[in-house]
PDB file of N, CA and C in Angstrom:
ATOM      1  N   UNK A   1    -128.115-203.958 -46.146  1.00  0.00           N
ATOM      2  CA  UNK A   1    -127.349-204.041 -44.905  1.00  0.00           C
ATOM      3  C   UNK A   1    -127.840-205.238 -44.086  1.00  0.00           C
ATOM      4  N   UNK A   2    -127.245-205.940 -43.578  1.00  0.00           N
ATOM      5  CA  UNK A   2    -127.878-206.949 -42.561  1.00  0.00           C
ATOM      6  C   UNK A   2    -128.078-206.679 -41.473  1.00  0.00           C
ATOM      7  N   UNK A   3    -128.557-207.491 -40.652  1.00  0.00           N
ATOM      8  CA  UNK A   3    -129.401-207.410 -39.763  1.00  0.00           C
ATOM      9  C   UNK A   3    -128.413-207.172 -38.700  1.00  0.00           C
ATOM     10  N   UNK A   4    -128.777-206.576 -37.333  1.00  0.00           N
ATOM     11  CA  UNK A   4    -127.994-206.820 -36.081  1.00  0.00           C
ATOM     12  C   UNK A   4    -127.635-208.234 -35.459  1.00  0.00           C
ATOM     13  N   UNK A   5    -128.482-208.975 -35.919  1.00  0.00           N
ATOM     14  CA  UNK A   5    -128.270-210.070 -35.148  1.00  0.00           C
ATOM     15  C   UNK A   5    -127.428-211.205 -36.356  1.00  0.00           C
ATOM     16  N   UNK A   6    -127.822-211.073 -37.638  1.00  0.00           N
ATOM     17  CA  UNK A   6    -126.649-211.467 -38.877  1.00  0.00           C
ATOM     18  C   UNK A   6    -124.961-210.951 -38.346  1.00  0.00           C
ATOM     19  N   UNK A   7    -124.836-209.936 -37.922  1.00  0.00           N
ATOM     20  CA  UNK A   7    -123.573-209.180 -38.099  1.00  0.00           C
ATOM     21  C   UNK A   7    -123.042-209.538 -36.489  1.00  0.00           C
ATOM     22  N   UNK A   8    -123.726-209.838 -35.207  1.00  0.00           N
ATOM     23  CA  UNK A   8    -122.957-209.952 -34.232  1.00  0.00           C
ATOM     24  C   UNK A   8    -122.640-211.511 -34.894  1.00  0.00           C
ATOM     25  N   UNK A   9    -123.568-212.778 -34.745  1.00  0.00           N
ATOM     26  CA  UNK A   9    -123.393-213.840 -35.393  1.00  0.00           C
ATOM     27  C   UNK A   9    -121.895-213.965 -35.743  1.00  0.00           C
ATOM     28  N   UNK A  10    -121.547-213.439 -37.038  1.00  0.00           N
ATOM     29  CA  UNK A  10    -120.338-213.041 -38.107  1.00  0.00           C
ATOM     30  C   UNK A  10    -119.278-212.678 -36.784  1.00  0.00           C
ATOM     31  N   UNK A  11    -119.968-211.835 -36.574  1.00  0.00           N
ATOM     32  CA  UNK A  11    -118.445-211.321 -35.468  1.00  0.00           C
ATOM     33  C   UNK A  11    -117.899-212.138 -34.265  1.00  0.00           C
ATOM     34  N   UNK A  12    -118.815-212.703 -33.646  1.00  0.00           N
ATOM     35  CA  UNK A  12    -118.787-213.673 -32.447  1.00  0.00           C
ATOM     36  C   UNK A  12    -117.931-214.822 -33.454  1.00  0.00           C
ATOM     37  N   UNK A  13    -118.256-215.470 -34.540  1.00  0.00           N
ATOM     38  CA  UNK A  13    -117.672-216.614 -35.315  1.00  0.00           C
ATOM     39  C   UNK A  13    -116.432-215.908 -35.544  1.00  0.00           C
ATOM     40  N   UNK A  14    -116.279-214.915 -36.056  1.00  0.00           N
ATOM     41  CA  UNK A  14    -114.920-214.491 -36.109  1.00  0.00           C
ATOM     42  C   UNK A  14    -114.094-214.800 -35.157  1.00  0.00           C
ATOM     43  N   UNK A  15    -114.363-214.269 -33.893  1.00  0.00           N
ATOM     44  CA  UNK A  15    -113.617-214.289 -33.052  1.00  0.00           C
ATOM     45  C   UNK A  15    -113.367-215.535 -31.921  1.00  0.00           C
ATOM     46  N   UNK A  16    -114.262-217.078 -32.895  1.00  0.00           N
ATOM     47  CA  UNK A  16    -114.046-218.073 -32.127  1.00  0.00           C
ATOM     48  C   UNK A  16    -114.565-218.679 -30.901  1.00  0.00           C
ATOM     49  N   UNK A  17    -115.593-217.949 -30.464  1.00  0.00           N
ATOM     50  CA  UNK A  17    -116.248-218.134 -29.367  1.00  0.00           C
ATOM     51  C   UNK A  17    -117.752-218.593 -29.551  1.00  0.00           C
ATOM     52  N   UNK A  18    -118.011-219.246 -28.676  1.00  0.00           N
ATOM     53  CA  UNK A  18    -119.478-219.716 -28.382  1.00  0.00           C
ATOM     54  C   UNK A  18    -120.053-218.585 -28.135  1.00  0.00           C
ATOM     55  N   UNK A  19    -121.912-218.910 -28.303  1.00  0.00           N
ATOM     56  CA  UNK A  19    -122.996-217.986 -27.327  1.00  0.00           C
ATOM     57  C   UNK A  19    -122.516-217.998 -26.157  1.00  0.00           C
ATOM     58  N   UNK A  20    -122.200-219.261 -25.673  1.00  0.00           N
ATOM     59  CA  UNK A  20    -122.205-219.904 -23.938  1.00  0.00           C
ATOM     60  C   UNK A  20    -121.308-218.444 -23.618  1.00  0.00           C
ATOM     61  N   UNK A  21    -120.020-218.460 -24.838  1.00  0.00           N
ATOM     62  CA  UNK A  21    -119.176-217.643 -24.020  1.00  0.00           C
ATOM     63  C   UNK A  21    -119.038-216.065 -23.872  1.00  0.00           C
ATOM     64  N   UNK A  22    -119.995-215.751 -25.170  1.00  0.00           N
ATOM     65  CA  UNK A  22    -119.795-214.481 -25.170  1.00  0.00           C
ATOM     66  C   UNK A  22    -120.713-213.776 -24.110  1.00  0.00           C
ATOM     67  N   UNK A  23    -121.716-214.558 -24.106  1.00  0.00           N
ATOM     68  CA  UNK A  23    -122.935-214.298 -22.964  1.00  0.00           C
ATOM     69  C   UNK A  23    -121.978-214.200 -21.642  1.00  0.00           C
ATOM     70  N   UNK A  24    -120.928-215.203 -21.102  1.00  0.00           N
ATOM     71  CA  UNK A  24    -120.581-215.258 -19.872  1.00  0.00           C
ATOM     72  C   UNK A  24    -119.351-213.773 -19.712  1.00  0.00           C
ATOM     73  N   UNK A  25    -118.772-213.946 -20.780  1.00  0.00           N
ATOM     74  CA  UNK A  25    -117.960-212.686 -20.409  1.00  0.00           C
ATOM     75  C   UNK A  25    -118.462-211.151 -20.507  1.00  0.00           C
ATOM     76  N   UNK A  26    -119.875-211.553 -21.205  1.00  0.00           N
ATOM     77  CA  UNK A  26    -120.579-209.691 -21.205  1.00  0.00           C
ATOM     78  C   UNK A  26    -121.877-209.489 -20.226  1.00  0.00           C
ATOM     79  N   UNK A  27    -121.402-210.920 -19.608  1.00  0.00           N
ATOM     80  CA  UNK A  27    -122.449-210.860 -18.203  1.00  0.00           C
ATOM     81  C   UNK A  27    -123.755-210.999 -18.531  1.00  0.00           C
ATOM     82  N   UNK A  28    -124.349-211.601 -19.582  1.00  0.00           N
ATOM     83  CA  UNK A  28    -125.674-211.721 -19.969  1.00  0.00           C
ATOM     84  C   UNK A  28    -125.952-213.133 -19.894  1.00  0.00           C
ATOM     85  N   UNK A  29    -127.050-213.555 -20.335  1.00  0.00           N
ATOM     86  CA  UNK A  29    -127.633-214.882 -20.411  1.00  0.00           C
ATOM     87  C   UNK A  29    -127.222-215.222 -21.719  1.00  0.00           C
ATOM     88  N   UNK A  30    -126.941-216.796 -21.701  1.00  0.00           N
ATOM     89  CA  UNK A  30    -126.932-217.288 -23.069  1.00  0.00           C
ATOM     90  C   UNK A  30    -128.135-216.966 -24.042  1.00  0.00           C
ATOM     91  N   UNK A  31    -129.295-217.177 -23.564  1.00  0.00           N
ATOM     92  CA  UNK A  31    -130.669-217.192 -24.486  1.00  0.00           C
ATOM     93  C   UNK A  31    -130.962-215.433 -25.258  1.00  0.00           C
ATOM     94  N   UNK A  32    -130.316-214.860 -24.210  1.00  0.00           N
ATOM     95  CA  UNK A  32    -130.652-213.633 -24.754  1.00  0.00           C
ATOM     96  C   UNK A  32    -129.703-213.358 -25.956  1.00  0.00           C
ATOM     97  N   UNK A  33    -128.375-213.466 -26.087  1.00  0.00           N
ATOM     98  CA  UNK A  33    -127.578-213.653 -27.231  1.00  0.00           C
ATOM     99  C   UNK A  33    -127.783-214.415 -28.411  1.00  0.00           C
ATOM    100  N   UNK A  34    -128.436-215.522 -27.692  1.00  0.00           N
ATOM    101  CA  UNK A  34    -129.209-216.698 -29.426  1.00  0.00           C
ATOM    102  C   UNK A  34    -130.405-215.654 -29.567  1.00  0.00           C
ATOM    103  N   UNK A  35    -131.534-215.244 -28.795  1.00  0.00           N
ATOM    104  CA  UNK A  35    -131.823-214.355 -29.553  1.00  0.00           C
ATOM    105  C   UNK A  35    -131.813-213.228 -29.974  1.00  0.00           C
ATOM    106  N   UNK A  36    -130.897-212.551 -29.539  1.00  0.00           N
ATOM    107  CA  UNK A  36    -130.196-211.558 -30.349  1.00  0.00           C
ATOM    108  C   UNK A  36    -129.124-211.874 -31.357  1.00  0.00           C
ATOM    109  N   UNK A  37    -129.092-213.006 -31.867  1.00  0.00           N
ATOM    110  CA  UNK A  37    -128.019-213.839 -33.301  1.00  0.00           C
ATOM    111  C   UNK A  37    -129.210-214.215 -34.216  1.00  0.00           C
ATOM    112  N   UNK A  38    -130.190-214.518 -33.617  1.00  0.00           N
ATOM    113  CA  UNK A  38    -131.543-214.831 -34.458  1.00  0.00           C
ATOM    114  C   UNK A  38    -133.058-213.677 -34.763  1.00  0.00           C
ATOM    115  N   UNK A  39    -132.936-212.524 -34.334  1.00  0.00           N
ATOM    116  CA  UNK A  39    -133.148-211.316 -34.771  1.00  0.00           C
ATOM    117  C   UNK A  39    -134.925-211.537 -34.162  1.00  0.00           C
ATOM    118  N   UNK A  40    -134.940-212.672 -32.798  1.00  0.00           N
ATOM    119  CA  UNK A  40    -136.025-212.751 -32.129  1.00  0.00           C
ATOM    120  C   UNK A  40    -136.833-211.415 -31.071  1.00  0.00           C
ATOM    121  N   UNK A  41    -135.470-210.554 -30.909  1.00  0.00           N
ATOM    122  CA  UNK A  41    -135.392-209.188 -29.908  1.00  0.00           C
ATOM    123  C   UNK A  41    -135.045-208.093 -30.637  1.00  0.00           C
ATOM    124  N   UNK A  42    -135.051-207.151 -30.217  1.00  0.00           N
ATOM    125  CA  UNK A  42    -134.506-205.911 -31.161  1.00  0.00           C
ATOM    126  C   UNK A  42    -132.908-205.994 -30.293  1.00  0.00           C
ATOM    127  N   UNK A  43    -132.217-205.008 -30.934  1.00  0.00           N
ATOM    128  CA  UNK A  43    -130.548-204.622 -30.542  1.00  0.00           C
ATOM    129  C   UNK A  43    -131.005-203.998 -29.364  1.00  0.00           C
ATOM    130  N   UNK A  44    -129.829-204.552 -28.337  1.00  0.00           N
ATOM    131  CA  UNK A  44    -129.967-204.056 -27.479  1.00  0.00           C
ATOM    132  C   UNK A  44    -129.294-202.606 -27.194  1.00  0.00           C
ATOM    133  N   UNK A  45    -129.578-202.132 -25.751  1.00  0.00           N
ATOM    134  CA  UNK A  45    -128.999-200.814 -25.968  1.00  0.00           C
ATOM    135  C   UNK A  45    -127.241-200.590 -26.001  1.00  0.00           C
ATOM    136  N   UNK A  46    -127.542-199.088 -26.748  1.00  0.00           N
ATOM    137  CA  UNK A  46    -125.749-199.078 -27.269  1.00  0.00           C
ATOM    138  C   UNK A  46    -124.653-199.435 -25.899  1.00  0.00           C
ATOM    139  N   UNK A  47    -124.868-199.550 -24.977  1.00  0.00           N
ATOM    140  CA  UNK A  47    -123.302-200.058 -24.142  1.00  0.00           C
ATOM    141  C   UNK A  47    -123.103-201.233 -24.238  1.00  0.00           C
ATOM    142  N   UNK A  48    -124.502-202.102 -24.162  1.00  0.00           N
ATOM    143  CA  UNK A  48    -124.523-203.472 -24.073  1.00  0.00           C
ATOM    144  C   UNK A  48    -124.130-203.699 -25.410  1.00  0.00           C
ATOM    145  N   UNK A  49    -123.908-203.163 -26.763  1.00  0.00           N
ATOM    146  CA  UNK A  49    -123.476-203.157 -27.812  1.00  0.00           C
ATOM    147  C   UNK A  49    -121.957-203.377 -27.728  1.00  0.00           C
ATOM    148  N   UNK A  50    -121.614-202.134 -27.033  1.00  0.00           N
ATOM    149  CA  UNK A  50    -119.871-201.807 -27.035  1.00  0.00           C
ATOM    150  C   UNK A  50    -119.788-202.430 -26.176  1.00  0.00           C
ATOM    151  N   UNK A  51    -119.847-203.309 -25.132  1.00  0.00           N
ATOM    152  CA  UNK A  51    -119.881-204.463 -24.022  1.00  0.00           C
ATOM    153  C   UNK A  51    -119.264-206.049 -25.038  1.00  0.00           C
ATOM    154  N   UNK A  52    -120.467-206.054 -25.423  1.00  0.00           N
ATOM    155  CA  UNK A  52    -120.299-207.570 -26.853  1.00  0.00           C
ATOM    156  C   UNK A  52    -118.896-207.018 -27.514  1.00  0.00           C
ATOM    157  N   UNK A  53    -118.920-206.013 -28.130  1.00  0.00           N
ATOM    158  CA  UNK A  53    -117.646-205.396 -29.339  1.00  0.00           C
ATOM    159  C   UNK A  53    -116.383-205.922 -28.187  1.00  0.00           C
ATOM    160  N   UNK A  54    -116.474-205.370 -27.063  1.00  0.00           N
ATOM    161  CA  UNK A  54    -114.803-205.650 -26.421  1.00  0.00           C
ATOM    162  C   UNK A  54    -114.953-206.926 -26.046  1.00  0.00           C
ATOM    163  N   UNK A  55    -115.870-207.768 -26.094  1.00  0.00           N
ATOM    164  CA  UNK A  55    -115.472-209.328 -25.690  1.00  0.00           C
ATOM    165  C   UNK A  55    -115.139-209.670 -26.634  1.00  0.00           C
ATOM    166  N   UNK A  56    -115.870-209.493 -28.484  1.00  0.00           N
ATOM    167  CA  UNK A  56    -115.429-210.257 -29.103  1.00  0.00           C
ATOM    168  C   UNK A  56    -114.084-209.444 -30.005  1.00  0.00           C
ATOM    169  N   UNK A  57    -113.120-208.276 -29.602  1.00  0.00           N
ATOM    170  CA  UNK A  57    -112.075-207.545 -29.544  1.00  0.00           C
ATOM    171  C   UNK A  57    -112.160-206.966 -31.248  1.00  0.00           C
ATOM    172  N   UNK A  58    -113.926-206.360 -31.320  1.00  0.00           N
ATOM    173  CA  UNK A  58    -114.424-205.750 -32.424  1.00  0.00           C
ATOM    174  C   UNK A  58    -114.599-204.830 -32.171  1.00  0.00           C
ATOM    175  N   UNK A  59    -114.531-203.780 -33.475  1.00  0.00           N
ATOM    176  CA  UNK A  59    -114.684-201.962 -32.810  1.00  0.00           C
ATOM    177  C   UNK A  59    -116.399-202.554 -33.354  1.00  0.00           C
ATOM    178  N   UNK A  60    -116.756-201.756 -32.488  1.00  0.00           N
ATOM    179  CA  UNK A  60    -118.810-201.437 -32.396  1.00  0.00           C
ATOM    180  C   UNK A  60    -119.524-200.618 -33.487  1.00  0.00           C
ATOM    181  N   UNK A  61    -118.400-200.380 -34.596  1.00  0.00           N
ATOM    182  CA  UNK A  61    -119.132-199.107 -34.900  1.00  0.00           C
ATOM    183  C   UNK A  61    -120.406-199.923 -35.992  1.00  0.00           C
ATOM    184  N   UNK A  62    -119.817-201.233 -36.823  1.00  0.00           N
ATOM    185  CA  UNK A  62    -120.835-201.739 -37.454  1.00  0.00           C
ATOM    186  C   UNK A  62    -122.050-202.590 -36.674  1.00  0.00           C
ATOM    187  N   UNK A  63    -122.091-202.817 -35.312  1.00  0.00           N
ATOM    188  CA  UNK A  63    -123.052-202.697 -34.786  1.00  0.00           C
ATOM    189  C   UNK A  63    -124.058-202.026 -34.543  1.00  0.00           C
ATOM    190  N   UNK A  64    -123.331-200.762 -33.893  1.00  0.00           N
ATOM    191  CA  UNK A  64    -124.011-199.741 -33.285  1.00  0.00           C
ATOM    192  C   UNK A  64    -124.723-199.390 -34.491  1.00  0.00           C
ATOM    193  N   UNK A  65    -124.194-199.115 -35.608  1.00  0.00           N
ATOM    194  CA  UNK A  65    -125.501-198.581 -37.109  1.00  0.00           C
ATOM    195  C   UNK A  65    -126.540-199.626 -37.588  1.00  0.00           C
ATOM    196  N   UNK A  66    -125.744-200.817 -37.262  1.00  0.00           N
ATOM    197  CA  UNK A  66    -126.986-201.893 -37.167  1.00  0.00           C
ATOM    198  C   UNK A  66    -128.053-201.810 -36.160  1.00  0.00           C
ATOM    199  N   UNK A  67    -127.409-201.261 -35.279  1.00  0.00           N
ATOM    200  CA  UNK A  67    -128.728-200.941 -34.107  1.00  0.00           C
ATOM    201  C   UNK A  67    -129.272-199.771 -34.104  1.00  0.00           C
ATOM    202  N   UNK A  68    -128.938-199.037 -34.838  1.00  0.00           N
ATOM    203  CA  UNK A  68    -129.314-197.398 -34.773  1.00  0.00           C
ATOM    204  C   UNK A  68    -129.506-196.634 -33.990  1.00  0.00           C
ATOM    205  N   UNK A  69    -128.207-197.119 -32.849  1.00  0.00           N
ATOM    206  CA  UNK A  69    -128.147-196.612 -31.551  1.00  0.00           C
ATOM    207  C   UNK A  69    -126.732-195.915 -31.153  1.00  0.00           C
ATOM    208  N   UNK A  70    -126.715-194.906 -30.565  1.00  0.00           N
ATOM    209  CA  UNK A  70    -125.626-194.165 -30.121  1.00  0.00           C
ATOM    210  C   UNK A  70    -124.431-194.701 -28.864  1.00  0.00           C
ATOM    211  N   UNK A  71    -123.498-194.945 -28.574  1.00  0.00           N
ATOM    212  CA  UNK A  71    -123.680-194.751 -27.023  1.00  0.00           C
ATOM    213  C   UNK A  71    -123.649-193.680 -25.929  1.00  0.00           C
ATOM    214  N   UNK A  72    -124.310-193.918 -24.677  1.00  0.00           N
ATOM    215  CA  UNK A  72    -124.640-192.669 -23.835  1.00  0.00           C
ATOM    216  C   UNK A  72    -123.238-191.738 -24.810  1.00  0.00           C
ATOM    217  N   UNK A  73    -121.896-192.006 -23.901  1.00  0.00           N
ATOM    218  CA  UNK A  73    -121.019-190.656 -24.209  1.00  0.00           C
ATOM    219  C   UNK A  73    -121.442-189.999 -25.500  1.00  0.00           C
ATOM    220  N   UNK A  74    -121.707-190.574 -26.598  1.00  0.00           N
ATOM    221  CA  UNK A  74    -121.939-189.610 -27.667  1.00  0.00           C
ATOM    222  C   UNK A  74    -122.935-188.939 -27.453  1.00  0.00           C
ATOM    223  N   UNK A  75    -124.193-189.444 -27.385  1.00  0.00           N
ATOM    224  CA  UNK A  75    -125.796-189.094 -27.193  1.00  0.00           C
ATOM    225  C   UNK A  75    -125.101-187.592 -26.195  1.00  0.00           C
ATOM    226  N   UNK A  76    -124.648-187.750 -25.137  1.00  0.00           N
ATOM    227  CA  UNK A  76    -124.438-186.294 -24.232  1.00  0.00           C
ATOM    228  C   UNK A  76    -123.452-185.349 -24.658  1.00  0.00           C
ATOM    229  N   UNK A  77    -122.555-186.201 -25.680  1.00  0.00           N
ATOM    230  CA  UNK A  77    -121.875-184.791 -26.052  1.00  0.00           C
ATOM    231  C   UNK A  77    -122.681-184.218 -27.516  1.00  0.00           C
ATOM    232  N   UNK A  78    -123.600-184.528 -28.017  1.00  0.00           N
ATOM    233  CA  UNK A  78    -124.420-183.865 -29.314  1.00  0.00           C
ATOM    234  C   UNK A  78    -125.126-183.395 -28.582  1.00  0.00           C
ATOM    235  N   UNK A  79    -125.847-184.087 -27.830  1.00  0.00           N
ATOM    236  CA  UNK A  79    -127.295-183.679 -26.723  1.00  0.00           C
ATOM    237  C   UNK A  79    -126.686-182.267 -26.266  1.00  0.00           C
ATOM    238  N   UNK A  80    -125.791-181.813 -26.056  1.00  0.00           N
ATOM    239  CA  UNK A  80    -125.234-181.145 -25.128  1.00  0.00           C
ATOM    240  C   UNK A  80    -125.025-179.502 -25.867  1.00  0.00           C
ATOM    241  N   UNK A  81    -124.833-179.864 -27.168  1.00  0.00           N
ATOM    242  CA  UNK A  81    -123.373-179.165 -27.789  1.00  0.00           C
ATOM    243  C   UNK A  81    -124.420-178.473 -29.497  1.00  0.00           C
ATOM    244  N   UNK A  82    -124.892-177.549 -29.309  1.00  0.00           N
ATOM    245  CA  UNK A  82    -125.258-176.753 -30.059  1.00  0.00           C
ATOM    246  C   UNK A  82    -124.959-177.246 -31.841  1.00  0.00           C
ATOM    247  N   UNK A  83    -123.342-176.652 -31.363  1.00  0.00           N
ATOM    248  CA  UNK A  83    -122.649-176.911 -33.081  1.00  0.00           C
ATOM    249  C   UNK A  83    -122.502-177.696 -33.387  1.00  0.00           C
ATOM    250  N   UNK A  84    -122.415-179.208 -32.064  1.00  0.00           N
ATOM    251  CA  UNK A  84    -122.457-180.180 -33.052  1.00  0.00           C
ATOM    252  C   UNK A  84    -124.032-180.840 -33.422  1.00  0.00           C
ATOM    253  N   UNK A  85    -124.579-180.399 -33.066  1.00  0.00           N
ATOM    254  CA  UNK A  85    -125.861-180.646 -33.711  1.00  0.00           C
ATOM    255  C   UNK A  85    -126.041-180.317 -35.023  1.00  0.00           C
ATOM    256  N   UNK A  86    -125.679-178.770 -35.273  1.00  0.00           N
ATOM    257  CA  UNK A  86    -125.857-177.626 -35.937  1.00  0.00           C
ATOM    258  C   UNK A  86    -124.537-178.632 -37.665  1.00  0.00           C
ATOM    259  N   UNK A  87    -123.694-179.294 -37.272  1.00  0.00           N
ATOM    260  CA  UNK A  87    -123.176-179.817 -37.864  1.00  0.00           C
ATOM    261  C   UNK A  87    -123.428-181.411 -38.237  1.00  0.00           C
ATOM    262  N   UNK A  88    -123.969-182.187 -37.119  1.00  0.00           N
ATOM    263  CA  UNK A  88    -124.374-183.169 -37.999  1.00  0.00           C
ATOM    264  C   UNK A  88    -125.714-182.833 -38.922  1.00  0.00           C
ATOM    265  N   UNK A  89    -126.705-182.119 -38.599  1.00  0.00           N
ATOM    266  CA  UNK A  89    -127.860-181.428 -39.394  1.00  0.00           C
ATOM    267  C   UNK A  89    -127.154-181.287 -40.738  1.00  0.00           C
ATOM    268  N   UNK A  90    -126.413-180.113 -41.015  1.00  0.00           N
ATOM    269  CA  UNK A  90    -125.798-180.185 -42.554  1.00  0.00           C
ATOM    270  C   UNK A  90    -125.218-181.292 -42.730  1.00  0.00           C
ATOM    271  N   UNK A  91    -124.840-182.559 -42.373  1.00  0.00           N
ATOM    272  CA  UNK A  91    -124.009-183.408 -42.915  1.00  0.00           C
ATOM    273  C   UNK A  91    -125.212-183.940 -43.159  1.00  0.00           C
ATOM    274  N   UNK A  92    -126.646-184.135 -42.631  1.00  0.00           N
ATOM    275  CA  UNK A  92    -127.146-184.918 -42.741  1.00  0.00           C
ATOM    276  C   UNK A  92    -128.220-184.612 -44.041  1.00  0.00           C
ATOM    277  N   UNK A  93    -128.200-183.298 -44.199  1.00  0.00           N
ATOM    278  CA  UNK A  93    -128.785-182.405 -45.420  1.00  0.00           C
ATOM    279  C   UNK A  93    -127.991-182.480 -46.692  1.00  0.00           C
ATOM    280  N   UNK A  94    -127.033-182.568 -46.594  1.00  0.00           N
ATOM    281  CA  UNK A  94    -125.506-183.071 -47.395  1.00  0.00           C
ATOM    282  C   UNK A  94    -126.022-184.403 -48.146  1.00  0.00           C
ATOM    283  N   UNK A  95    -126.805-185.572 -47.485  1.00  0.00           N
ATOM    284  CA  UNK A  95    -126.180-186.526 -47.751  1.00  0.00           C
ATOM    285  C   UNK A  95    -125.223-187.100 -48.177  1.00  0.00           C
ATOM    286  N   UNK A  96    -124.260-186.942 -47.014  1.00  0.00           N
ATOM    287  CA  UNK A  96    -122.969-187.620 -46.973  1.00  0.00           C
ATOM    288  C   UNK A  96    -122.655-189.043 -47.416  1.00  0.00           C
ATOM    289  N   UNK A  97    -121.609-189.487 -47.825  1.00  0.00           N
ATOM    290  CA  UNK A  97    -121.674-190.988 -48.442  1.00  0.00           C
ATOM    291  C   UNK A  97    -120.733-191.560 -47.273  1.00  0.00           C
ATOM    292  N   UNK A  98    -120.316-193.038 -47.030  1.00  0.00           N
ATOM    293  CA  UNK A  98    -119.933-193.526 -46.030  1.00  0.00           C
ATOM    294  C   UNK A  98    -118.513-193.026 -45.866  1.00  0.00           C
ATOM    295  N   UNK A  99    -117.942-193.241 -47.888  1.00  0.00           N
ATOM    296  CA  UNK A  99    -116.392-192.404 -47.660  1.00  0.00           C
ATOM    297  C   UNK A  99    -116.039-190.951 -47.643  1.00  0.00           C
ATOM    298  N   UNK A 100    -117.172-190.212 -47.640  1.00  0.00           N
ATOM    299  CA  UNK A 100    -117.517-188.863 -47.152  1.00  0.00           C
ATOM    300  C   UNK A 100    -117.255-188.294 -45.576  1.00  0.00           C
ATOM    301  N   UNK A 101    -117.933-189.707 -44.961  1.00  0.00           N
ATOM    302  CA  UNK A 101    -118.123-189.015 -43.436  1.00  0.00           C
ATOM    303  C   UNK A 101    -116.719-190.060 -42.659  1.00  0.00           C
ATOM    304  N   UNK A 102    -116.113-190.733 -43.425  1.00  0.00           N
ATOM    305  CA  UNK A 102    -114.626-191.114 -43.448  1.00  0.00           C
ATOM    306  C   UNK A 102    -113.523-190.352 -43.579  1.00  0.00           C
ATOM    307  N   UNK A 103    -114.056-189.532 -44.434  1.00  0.00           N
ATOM    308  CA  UNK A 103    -113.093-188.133 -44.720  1.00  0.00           C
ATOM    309  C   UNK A 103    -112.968-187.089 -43.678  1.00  0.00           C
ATOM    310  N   UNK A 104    -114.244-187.349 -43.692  1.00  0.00           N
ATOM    311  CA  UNK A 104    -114.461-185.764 -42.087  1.00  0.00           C
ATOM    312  C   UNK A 104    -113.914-186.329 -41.002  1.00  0.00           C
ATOM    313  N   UNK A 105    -113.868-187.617 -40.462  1.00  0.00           N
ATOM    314  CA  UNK A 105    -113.767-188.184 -39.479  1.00  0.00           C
ATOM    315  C   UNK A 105    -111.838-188.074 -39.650  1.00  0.00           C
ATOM    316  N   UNK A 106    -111.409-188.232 -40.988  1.00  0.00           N
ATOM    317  CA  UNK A 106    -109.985-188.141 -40.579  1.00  0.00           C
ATOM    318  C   UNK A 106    -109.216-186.747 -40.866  1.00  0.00           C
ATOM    319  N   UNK A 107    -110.197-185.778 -41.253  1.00  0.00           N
ATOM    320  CA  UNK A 107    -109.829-184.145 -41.051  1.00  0.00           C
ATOM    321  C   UNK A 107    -109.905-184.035 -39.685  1.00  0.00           C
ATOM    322  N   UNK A 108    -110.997-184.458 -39.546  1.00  0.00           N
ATOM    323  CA  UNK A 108    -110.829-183.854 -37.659  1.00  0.00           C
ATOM    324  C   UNK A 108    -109.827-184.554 -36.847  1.00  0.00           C
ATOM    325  N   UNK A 109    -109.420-185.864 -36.821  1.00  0.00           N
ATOM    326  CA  UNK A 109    -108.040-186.082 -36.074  1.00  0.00           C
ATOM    327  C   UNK A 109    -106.859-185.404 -37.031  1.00  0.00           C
ATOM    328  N   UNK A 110    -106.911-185.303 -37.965  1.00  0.00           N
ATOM    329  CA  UNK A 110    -105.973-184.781 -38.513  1.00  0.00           C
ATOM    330  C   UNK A 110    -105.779-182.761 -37.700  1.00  0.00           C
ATOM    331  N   UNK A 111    -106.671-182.270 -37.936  1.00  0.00           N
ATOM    332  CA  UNK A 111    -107.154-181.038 -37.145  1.00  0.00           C
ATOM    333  C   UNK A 111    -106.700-180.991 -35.826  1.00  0.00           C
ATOM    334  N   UNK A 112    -106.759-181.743 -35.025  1.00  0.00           N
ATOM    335  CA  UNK A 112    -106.329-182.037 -33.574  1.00  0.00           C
ATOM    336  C   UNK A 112    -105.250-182.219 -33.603  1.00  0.00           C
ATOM    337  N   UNK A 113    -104.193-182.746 -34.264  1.00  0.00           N
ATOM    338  CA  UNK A 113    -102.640-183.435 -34.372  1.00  0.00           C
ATOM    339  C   UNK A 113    -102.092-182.233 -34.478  1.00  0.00           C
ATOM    340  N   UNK A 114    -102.412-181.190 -35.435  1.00  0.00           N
ATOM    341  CA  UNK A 114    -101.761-179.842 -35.088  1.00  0.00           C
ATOM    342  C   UNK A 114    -101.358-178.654 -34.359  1.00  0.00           C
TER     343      UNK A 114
END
């Protein structure tokens, strides 16, 4: 898997923009983004994650596992919530595969639509 700072890199180039700029529209410093593209800092925390994702009009989720960080809303609804603890625990006893927990993820909107 690569690194957090390999994969924003990739994504920021994707989407055509400078450090200068992604730094200015997610309200950070340029330097802190070169080193977070050059893997000088650790990932920062998960909003400032999903912050970068909507400037550069990327979903976060291959960040956020690059950072091995949640954001708050999730962290409080597991933190919170018994069963879903009680359920990622077996998924995580499971060892689930990526198109495994792809599957669950589209039973449960599928589950809700009804």
């Amino acid at each position: 898997m690569a690194s957090f700072g390999m994969l924003l890199r990739e994504k920021r180039r994707l989407a055509g923009i400078s450090q200068r700029e992604l730094a200015t529209k997610a309200g950070l410093d340029f330097s802190y983004i070169s080193k977070l593209e050059n893997d000088r800092i650790p990932a920062p925390a998960a909003d400032t994650v999903v912050t970068l994702c909507r400037v550069l009009e990327s979903s976060p989720q291959d960040l956020l596992a690059a950072s091995g960080k949640l954001p708050q809303q999730t962290q409080e609804a597991v933190g919170t919530s018994p069963a879903a603890q009680q359920f990622l625990e077996s998924a995580v006893q499971m060892k689930l595969t990526e198109d495994e927990w792809r599957e669950i993820a589209s039973s449960l909107h599928r589950l809700r639509e009804t």
